[in-house]
N, C-alpha and C. Protein backbone atom coordinates (compact mmCIF):
# COMPACT_ATOMS: atom_id res chain seq x y z
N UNK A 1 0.85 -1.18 0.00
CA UNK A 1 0.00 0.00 0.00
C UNK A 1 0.89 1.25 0.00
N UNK A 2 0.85 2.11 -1.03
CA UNK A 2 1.04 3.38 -0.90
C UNK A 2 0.63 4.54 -0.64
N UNK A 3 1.11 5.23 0.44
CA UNK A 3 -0.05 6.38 0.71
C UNK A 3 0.72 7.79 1.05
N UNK A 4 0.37 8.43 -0.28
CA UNK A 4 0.49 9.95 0.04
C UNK A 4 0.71 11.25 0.37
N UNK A 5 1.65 11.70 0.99
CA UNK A 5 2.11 12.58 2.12
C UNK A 5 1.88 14.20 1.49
N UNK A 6 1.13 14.83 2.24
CA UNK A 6 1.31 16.66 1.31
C UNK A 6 3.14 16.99 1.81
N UNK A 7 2.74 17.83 0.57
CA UNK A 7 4.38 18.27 0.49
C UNK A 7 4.80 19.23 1.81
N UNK A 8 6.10 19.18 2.55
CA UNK A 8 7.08 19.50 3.23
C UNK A 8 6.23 21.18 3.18
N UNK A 9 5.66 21.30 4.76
CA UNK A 9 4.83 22.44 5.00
C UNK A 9 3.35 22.55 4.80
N UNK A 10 2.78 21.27 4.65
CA UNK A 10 1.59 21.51 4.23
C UNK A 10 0.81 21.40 3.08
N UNK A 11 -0.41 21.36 3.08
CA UNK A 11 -0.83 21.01 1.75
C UNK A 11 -0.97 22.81 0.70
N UNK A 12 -0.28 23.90 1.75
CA UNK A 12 -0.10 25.13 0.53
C UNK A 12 1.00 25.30 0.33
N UNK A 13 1.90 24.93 1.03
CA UNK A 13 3.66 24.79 0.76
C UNK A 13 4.40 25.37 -0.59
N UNK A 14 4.54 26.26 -1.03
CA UNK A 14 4.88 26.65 -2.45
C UNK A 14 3.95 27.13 -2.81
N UNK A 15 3.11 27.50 -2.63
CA UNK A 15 2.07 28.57 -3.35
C UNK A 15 2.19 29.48 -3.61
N UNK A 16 2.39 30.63 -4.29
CA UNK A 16 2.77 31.93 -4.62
C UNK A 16 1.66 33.00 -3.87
N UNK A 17 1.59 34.10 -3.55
CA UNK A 17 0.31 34.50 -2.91
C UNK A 17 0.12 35.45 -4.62
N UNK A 18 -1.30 35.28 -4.54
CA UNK A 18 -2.12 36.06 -5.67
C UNK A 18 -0.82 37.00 -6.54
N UNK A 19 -1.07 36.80 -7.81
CA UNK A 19 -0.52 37.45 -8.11
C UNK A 19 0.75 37.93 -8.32
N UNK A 20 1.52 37.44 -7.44
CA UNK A 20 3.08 37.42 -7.44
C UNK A 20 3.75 36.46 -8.35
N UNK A 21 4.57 36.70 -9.03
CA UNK A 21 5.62 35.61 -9.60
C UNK A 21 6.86 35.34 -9.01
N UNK A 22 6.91 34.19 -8.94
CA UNK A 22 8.63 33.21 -8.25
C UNK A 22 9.56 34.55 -8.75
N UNK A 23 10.58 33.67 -7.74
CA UNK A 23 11.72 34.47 -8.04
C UNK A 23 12.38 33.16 -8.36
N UNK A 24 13.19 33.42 -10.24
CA UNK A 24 13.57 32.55 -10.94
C UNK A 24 15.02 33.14 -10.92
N UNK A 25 15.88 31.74 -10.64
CA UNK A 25 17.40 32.18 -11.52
C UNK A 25 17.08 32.88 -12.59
N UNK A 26 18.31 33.50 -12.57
CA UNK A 26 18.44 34.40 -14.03
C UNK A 26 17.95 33.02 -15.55
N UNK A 27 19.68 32.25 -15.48
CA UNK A 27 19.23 31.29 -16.86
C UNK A 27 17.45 30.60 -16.61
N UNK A 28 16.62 30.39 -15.55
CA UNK A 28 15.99 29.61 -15.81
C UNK A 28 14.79 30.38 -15.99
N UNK A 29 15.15 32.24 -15.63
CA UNK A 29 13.90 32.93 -16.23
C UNK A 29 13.98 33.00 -17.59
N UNK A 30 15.40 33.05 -17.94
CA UNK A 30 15.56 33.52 -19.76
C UNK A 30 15.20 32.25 -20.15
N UNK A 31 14.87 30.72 -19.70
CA UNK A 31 14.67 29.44 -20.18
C UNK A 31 13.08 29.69 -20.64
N UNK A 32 12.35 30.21 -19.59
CA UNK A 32 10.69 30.25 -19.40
C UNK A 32 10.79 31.31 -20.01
N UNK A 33 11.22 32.46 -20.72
CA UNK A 33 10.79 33.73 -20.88
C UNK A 33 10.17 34.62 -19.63
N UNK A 34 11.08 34.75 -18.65
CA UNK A 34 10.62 35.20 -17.86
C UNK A 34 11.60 36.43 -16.86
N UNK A 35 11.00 37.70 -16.82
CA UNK A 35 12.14 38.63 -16.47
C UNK A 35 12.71 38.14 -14.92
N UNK A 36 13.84 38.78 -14.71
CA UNK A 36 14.56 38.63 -13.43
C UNK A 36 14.60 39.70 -12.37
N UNK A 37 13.80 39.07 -11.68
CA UNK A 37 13.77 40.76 -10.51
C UNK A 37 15.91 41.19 -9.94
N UNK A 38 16.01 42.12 -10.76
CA UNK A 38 17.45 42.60 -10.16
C UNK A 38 16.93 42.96 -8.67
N UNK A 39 15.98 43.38 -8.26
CA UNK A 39 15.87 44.33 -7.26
C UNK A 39 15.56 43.26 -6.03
N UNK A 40 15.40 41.96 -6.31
CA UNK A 40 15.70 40.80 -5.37
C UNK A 40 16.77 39.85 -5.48
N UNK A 41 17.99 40.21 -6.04
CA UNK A 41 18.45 39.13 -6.45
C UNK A 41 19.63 39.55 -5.50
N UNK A 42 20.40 38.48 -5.46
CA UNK A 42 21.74 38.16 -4.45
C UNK A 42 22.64 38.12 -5.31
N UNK A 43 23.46 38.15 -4.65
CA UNK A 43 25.26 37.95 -5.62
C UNK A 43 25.60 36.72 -6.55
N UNK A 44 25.14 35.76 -6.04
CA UNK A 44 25.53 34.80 -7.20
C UNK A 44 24.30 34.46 -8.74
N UNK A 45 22.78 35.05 -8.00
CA UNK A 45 22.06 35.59 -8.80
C UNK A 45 22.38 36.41 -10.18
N UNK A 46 22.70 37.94 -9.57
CA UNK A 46 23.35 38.70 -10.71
C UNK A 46 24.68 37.67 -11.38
N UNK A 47 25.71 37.31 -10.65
CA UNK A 47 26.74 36.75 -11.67
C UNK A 47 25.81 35.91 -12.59
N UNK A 48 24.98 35.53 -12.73
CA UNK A 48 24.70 34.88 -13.72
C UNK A 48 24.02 35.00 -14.71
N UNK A 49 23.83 36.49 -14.70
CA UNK A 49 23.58 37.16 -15.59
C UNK A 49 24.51 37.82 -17.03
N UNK A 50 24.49 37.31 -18.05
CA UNK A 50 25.37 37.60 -18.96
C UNK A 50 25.84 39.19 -18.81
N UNK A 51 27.56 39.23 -18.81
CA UNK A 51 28.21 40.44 -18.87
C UNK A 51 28.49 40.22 -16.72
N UNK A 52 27.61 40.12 -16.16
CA UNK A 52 27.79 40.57 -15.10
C UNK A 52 29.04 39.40 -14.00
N UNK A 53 29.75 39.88 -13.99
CA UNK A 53 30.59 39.05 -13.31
C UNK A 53 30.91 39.83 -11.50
N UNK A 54 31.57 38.82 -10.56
CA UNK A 54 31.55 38.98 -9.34
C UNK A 54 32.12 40.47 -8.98
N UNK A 55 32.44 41.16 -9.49
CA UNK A 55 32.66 42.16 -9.17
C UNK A 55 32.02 43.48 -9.15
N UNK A 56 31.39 43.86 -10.72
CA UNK A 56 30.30 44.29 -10.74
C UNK A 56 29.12 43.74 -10.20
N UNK A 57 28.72 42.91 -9.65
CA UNK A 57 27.39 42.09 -8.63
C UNK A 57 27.55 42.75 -7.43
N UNK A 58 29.03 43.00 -6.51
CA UNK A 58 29.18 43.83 -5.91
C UNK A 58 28.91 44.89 -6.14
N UNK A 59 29.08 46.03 -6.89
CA UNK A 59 28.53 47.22 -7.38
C UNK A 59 27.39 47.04 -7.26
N UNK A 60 26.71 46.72 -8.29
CA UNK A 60 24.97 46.59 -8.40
C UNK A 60 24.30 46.41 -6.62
N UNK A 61 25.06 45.67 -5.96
CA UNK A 61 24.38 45.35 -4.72
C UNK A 61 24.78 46.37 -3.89
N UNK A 62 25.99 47.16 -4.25
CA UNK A 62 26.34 48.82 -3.03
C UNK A 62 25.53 49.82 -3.45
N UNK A 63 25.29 49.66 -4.66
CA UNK A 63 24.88 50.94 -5.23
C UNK A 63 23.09 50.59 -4.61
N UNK A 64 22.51 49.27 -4.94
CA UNK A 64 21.14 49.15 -4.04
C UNK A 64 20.75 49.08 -2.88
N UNK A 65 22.07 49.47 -2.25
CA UNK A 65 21.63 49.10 -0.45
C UNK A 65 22.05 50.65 -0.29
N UNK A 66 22.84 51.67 -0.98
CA UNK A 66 22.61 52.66 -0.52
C UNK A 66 22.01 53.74 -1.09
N UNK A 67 21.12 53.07 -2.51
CA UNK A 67 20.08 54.19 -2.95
C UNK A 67 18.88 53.94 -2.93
N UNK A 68 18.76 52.89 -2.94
CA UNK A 68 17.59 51.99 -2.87
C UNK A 68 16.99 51.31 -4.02
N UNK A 69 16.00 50.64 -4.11
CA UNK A 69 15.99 49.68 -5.26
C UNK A 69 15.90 50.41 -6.76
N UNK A 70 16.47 49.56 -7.50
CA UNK A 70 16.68 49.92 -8.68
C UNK A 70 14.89 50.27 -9.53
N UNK A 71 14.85 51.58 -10.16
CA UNK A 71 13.55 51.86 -10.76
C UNK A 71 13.10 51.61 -12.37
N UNK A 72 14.36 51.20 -13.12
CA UNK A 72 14.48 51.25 -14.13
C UNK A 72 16.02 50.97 -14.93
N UNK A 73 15.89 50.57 -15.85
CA UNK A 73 17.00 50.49 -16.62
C UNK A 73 18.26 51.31 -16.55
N UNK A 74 17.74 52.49 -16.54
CA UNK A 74 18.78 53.64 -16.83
C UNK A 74 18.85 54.06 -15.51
N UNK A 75 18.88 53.04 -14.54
CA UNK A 75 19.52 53.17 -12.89
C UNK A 75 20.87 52.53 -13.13
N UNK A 76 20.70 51.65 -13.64
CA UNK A 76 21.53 50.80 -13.83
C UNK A 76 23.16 51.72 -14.63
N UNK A 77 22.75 52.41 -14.84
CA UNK A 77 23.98 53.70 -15.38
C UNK A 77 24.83 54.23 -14.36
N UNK A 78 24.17 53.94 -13.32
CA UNK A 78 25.05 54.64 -12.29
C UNK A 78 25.89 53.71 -11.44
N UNK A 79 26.18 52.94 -12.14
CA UNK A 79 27.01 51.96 -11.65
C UNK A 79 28.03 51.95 -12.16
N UNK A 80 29.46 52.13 -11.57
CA UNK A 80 30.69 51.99 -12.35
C UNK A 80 30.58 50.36 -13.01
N UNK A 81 31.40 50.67 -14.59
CA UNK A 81 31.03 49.05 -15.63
C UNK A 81 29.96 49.04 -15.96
N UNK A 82 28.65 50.05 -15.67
CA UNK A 82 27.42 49.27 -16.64
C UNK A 82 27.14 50.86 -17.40
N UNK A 83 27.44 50.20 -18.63
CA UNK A 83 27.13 51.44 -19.62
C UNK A 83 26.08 51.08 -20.67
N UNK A 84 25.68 51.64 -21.47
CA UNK A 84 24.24 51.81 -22.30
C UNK A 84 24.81 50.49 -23.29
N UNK A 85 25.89 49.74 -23.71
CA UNK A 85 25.53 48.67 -24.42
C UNK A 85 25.35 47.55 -23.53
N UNK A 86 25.81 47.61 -22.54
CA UNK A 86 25.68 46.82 -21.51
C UNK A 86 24.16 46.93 -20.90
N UNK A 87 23.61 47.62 -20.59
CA UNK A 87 21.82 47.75 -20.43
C UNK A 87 21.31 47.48 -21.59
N UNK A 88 21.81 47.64 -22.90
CA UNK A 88 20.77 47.28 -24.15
C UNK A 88 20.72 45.70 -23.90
N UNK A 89 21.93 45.38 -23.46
CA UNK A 89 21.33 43.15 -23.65
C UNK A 89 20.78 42.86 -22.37
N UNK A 90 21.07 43.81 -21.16
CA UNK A 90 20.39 42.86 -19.98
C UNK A 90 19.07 43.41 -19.59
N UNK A 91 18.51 44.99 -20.73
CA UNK A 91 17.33 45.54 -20.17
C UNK A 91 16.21 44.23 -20.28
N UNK A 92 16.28 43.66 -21.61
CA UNK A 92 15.04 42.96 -22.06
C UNK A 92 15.31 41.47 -20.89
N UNK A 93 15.92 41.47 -19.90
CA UNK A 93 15.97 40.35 -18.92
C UNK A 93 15.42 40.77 -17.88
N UNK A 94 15.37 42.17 -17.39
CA UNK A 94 15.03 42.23 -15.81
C UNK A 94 13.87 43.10 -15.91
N UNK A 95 13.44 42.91 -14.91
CA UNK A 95 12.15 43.17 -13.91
C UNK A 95 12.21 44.29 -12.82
N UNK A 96 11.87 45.32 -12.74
CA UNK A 96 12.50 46.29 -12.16
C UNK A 96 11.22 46.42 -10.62
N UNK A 97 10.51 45.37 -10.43
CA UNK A 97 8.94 45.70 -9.44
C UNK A 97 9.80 44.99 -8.11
């Protein structure tokens, strides 16, 4: 006999509340077509974002803890290393909410 178990937390365990979308790795939002919240993401998050390597991830993450979250694309300018060809390939990836 096999029987059943709800998943680890309950039978709502993973549910998204109304309306909200997951927060997806970078490759596995660009897999689904799906943008990447920069404005939640962690350090090894951003590195895995094409162009963005561990150093600039640092940047992106000083520059959001002391201006506050990123509003748009052309925030992203004010980051030493991210210049306008560099926002033209990663605008159409992120999610700025």
């Amino acid at each position: 006999m096999v029987r059943r178990l709800p998943p680890h937390g309950g039978p709502a365990a993973g549910l998204q509340a109304a309306g909200e979308e997951p927060d997806l790795p970078p490759r596995v939002a660009l897999f689904f077509n799906r943008p990447f919240r920069i404005n939640r993401a962690g350090h090894a998050g951003l590195t895995m974002l094409p162009g963005i390597g561990p150093r600039l991830a640092d940047r992106i993450l000083s520059r959001r803890a002391s201006h506050g979250p990123f509003t748009s694309a052309a925030d992203l300018l004010q980051v030493s290393g991210i210049g306008p060809d560099r926002i033209r390939r990663l605008a159409p990836l992120l999610s700025f909410r």
